[in-house]
Every structure is written in C-alpha cells, then in structure tokens.
Protein backbone atom coordinates (compact mmCIF):
# COMPACT_ATOMS: atom_id res chain seq x y z
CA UNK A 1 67.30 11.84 108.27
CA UNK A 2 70.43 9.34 107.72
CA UNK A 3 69.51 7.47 104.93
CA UNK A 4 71.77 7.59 102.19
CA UNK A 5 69.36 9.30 99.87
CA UNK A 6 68.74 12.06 102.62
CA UNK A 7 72.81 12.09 102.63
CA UNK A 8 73.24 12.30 98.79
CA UNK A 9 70.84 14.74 98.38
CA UNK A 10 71.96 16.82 101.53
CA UNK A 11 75.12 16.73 99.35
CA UNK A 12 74.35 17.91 96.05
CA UNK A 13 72.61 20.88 97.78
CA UNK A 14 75.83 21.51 99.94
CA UNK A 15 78.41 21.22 97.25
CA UNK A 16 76.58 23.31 94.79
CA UNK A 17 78.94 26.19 93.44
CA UNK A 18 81.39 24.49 96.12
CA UNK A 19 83.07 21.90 93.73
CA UNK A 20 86.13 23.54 92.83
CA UNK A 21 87.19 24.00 97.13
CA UNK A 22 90.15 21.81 98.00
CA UNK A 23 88.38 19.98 100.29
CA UNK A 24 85.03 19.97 98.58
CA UNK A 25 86.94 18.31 95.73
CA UNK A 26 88.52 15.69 98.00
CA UNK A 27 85.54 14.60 99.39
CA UNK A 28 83.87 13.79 96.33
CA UNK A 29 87.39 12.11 94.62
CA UNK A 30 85.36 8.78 96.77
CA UNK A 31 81.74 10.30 96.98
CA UNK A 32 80.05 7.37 97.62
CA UNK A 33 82.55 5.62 99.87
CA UNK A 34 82.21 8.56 102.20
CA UNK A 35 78.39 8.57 102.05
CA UNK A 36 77.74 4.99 103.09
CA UNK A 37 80.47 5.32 105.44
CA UNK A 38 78.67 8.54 106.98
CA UNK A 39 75.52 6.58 106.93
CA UNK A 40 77.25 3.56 108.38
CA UNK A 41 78.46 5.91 111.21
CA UNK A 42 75.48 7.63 111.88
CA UNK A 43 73.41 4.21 111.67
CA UNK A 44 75.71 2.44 114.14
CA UNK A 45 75.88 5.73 116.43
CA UNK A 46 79.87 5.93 116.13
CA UNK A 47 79.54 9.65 114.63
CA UNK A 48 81.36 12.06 116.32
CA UNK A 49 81.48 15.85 114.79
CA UNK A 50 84.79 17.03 113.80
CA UNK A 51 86.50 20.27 115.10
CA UNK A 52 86.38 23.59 113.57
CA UNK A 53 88.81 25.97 111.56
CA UNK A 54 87.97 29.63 112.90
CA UNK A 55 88.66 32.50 110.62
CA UNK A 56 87.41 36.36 110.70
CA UNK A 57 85.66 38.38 108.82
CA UNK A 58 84.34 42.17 108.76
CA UNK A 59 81.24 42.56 106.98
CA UNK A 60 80.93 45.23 108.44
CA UNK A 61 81.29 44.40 112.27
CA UNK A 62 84.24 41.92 112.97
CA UNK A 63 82.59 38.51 113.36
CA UNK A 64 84.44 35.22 113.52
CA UNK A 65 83.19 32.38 111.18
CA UNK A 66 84.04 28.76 111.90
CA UNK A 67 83.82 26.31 109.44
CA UNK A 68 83.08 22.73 110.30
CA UNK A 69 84.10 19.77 107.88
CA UNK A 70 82.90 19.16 105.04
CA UNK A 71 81.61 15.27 106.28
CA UNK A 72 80.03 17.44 109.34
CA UNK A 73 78.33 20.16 106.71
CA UNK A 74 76.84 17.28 105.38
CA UNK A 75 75.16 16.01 108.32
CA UNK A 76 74.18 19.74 109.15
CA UNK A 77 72.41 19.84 105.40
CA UNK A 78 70.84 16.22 106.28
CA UNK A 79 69.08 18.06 109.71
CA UNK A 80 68.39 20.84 107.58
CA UNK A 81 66.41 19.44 105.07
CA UNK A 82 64.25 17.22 107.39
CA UNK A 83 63.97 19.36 110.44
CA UNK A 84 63.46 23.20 108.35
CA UNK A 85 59.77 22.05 106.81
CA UNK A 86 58.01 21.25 110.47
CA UNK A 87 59.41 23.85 112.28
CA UNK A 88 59.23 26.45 109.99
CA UNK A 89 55.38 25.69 110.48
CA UNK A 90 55.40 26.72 113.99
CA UNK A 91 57.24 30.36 113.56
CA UNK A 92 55.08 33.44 113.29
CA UNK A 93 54.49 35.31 109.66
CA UNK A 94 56.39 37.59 111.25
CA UNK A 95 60.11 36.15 111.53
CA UNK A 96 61.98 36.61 108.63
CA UNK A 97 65.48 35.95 109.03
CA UNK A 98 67.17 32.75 107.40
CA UNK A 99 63.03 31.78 106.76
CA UNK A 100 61.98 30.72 102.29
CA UNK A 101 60.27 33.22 100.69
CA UNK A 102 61.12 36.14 103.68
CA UNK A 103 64.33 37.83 104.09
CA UNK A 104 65.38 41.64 104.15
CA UNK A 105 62.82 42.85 101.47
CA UNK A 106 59.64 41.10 102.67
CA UNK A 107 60.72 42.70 106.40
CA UNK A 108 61.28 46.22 105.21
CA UNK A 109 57.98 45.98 103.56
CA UNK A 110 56.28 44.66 106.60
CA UNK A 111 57.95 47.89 108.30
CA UNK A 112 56.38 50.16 106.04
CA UNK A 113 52.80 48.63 106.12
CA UNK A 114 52.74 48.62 109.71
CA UNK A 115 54.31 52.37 109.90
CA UNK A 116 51.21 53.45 107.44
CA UNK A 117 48.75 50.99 109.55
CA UNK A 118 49.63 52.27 113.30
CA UNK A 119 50.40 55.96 112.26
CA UNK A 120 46.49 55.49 110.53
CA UNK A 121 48.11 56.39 106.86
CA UNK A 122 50.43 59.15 108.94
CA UNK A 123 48.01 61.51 110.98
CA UNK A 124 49.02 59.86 114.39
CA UNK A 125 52.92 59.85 115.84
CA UNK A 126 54.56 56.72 115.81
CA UNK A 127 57.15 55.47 118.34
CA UNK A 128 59.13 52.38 117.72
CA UNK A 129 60.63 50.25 120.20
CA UNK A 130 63.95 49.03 118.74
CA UNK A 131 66.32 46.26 120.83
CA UNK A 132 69.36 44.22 119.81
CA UNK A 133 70.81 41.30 121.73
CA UNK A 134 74.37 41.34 123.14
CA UNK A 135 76.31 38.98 121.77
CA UNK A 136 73.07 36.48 120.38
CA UNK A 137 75.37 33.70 119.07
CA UNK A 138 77.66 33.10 121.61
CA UNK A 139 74.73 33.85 124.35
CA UNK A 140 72.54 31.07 123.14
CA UNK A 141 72.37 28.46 126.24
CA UNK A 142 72.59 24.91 124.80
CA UNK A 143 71.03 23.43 127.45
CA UNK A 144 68.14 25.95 127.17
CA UNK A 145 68.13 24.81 123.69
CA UNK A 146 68.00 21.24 124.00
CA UNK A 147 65.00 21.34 126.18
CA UNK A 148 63.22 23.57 123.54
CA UNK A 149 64.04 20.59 120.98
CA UNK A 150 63.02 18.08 122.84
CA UNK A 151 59.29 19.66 123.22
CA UNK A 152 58.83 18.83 119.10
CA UNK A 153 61.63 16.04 118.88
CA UNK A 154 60.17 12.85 120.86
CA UNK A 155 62.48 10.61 118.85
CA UNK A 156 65.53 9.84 121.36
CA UNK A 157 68.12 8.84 118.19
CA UNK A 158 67.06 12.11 116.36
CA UNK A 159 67.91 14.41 119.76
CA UNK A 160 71.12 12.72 120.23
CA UNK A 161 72.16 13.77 116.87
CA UNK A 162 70.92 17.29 117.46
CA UNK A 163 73.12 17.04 120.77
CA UNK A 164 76.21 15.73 118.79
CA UNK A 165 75.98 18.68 116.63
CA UNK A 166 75.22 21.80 119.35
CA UNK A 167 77.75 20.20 121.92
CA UNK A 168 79.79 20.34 119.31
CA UNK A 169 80.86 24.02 119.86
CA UNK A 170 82.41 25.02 123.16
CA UNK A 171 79.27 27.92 123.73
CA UNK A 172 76.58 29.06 121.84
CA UNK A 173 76.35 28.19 118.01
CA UNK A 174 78.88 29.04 115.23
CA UNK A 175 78.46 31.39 113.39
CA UNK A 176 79.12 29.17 109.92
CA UNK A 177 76.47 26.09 110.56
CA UNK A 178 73.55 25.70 108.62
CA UNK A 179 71.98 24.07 111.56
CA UNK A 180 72.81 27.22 113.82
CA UNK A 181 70.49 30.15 111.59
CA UNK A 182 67.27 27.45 112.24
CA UNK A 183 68.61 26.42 115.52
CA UNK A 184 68.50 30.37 116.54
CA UNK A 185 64.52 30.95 114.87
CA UNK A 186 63.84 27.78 117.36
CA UNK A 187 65.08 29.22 120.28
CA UNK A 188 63.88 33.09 119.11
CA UNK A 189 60.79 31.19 118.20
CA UNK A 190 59.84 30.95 122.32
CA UNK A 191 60.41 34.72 122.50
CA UNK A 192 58.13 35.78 119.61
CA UNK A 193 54.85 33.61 120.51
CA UNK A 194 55.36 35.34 124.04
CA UNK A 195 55.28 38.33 122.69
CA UNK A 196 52.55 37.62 120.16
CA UNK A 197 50.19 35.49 122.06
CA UNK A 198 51.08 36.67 125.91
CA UNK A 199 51.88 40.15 125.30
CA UNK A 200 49.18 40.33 122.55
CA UNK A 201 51.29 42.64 119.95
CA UNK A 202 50.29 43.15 116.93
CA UNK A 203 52.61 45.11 115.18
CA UNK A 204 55.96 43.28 116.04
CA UNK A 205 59.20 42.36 113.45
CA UNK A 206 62.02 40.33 114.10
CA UNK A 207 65.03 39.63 111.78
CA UNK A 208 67.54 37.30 113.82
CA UNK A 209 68.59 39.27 117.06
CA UNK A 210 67.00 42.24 115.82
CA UNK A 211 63.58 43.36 116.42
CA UNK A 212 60.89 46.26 116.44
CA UNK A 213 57.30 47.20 117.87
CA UNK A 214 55.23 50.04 116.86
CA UNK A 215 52.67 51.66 119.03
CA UNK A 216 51.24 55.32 119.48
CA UNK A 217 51.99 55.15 123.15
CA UNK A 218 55.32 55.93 123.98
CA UNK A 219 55.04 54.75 127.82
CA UNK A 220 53.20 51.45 126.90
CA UNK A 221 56.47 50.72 124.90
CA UNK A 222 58.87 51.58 128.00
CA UNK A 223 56.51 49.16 130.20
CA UNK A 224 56.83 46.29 127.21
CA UNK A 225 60.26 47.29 127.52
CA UNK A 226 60.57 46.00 130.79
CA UNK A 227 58.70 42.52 130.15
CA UNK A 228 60.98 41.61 127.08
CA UNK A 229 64.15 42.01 129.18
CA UNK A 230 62.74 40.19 131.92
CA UNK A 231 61.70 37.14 129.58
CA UNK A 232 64.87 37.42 127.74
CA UNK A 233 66.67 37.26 130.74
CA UNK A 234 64.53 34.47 132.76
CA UNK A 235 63.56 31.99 129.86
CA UNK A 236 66.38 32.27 127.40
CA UNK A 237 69.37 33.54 129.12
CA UNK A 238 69.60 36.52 126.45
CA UNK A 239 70.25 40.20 127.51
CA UNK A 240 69.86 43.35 125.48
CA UNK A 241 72.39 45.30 123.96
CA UNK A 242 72.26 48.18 125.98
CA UNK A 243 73.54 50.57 123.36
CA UNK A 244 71.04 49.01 120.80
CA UNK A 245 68.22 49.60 122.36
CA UNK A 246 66.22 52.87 121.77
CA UNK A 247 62.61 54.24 121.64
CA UNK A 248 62.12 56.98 119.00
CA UNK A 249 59.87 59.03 116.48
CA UNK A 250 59.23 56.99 112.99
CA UNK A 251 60.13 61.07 112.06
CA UNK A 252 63.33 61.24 113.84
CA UNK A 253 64.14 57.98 111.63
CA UNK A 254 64.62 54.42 112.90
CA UNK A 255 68.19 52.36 111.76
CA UNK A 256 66.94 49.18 110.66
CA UNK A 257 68.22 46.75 108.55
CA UNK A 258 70.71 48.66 106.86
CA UNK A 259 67.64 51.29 106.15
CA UNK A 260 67.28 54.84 107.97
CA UNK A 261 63.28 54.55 107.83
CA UNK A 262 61.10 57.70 108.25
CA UNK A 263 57.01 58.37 108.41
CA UNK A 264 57.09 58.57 104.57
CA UNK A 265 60.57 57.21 103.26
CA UNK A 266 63.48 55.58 103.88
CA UNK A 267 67.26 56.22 103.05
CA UNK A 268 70.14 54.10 102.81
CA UNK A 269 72.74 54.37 106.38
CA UNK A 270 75.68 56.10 105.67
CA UNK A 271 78.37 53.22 106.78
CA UNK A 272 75.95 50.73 104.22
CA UNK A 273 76.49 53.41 101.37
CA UNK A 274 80.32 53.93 102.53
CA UNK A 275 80.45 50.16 102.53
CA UNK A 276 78.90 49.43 99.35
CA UNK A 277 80.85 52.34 96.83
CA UNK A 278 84.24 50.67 98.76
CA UNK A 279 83.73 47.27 97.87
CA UNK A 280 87.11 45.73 96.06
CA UNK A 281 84.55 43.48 94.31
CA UNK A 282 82.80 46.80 92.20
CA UNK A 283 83.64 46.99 89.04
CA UNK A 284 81.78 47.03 85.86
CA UNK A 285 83.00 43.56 84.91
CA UNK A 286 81.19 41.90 87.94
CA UNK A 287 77.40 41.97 87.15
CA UNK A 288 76.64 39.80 89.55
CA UNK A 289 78.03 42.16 92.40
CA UNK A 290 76.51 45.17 90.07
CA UNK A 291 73.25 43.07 89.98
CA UNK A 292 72.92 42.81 93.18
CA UNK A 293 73.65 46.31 94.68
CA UNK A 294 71.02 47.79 92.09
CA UNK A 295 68.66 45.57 93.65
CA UNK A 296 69.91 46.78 97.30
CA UNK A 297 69.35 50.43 96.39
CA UNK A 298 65.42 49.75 94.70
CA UNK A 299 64.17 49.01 98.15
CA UNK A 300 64.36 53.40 99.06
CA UNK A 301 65.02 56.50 98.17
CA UNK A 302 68.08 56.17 96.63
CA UNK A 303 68.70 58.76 93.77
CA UNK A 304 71.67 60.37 94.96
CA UNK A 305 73.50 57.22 95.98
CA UNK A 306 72.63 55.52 92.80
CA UNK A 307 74.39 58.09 91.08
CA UNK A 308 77.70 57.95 92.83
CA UNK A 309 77.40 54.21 92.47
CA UNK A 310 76.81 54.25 87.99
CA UNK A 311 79.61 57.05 88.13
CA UNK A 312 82.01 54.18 90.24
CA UNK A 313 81.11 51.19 87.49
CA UNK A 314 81.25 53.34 84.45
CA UNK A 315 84.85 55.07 85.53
C-alpha cells in the first residue's frame, strides 16, 4: 500500500486532468523527491495528514467540500487502489453508488426491472418505501467505523493508517476524500446485508444515503419501516431524514435519483430540468457539457425537455 510504485501510480491516477492546478503543479516541480519522502514517512510511521481548506458549493443543495493536500490525496489514492478491489467483493449487486461499472443508470434500470417484476409486468399496485439519512456524512461515527475496518483489516500498520486518515476530520468524513465515498459503502455495507440476509428483501436499492424497497403490501413496508430505523439507529448511529422518508404508489410517482418514476415511465424533476437549462456552462461551444446532458435526458421520457434544451444550444 506504501511502496513507491503503489505511490507513483496512486499519483498518475490522481493528477490526471489535474496538472495545470497550482498546487498540483508544485508538487510535481520535485515528483520524485516528494514520493520517496512520502514513502519514507509512511515507512518510518512519521506521517501525519495535513489540514483541510473548506469551500462551498450548491449543486443543487448547499454542501461544503474540503479539500485535503495534495501529499494527503495521494495517500487517499494509495488506500484506494489497494483497499477498493476486496471490499468491493463483499457489497451486494445491489449498491451502486461510487461502485465500477454501477452508478445512476445501472440503478434506475434496476428500479424499473424490479417495478415490472413486483407489480407482475403492472397488474398488481406497487408501494415503495423511500428513506434518506439526515445529515449521512457528518453522522458517520468513526469509532463505529473503525471497528467495521478492523473485522477485514487484521494488519495493525494498515488500520493505523486508515485511523490517520478518518481521525483526520473533526466528525464524520469529508465530503472531498476519495477514501470517504468507499469508506461510506463500508459502513452502508453493514446496513444492506441486514437488510438482505436478516430482513430477507429482495427487491431493495441503495445509492449512497438513499434507498428504496418495493413490495405489494403497504403495511409490511410500515413494519420494515420500523426495523431499518431501529438498526440505523442502534448499529450505526444514523437516523432518517424525517422529511425524506415516504411510502407511496409507483402511480402517484416516486422522486428518485433526479427521476420522477411512475408504473410505466419516468420524467425528469422539475428543479433537475430548472437546474440543467440554467447551467452558465450550456452553450453550444461546450460539447462535453452538451454531451453529457443528452445522455442525462436518454435515461426517460424526455421529449419536451429535450426540446427546450436544443432550442437553449442552438440560440
């Protein structure tokens, strides 16, 4: 995990479309200076991480980001690399956030096949239990953490790194470390084989903090209801959003991941449409941006909005 090739390579994936960065460009003015001297650090145990610089962003909630150094983003990429491939192995199929070869499209399609597989190809109602966690990041408890770690890490030298890194941050994890999106699917990862291999269900989706379970039973859902906030609460330290929580018709539409989804469609949400036709960065010189939002609006039913969208690149 600290060898210099780990290091080198955990660089050249970390500074990639970064070089031009003031201090991405510093850094690599004595590239190999500061590599053997991270690895020296690391070796001899004398690594301490560095502090962070905290800015905001709204996109579209406000969230604030904080940035570690780049030495420190290094050492995040080295963990990365080694730790992603085992534990990756352990999540369910059905995790998709921050996870190779899932993401937003593979869970919106794993929506829809499970809509068309409970509702038996729509001739039964479907209800969908829908819950958010308050405030996931900053919730996380790093002790609770730490003690899920240390049930796959025996190696004492590789924990104390991991501690370095998550004591790093006054509470929670930052929003900003690579380490923190697999560092969350760990300690998510506790929640979903309870509800998979305790609570037996099937037809379950998470994406981050964000998850969904389908059933025909509206009641059996209000009694799961119960048993996730209770686990939640007990094992992980991690309450609902109260607000974000809800228990509704697959007809009546159910807001998920940017998506209004319904028994035989789904539609973009209004602030996502707002959001997108406002962007500063849409213009017909930026394909990239242009690229992208096309490929947004193929996931639904999206004629209308597609329209206003052409009409706001070609004016």
């Amino acid at each position: 995990m600290v060898s210099v090739e780990n290091l080198l390579s955990a660089w050249q994936e970390f500074s990639s479309g970064k070089r031009k960065k003031k201090d991405v460009e510093v850094f690599s003015l004595n590239l190999m200076d500061n590599i053997i001297s991270l690895h020296e650090e690391l070796i001899n145990k004398t690594y301490k991480h560095g502090d962070y610089y905290a800015f905001s962003i709204n996109d579209p909630k406000h969230r604030q980001i904080h940035k570690a150094t780049v030495k420190d983003r290094i050492v995040h990429r080295a963990i990365y690399r080694k730790l992603y491939p085992f534990f990756d192995k352990t999540f369910i199929s059905d995790s998709f956030s921050c996870r190779i070869n899932k993401g937003t499209h593979k869970a919106l399609n794993r929506f829809k096949g499970f809509n068309y597989k409970v509702s038996k190809n729509n001739t039964k109602t479907v209800f969908v239990l829908k819950c958010d966690i308050r405030k996931f990041f900053a919730s996380i408890s790093q002790g609770v953490l730490i003690e899920i770690l240390k049930e796959y890490v025996p190696d004492g030298e590789i924990m104390e790194l991991l501690q370095n890194v998550i004591k790093s941050f006054n509470k929670g994890l930052p929003l900003g470390n690579l380490t923190s999106q697999l560092f969350c699917n760990i300690y998510m990862n506790k929640f979903d084989q309870f509800v998979k291999h305790i609570l037996k269900i099937k037809h379950y989706i998470r994406y981050a903090d964000d998850f969904v379970i389908f059933s025909i039973n509206r009641i059996y859902l209000e009694d799961l209801l119960a048993q996730v906030s209770i686990f939640l609460k007990g094992k992980l330290k991690l309450e609902l959003h109260p607000s974000k929580v809800s228990i509704e018709t697959l007809a009546s539409g159910i807001d998920f991941l940017g998506w209004i989804h319904f028994s035989d469609h789904r539609v973009l949400r209004t602030s996502t449409r707002n959001r997108m036709l406002r962007n500063p960065k849409l213009n017909k010189n930026n394909k990239a941006t242009i690229n992208s939002y096309l490929g947004l609006l193929g996931y639904g039913n999206t004629g209308k909005v597609r329209w206003d969208f052409l009409k706001k690149i070609i004016v």
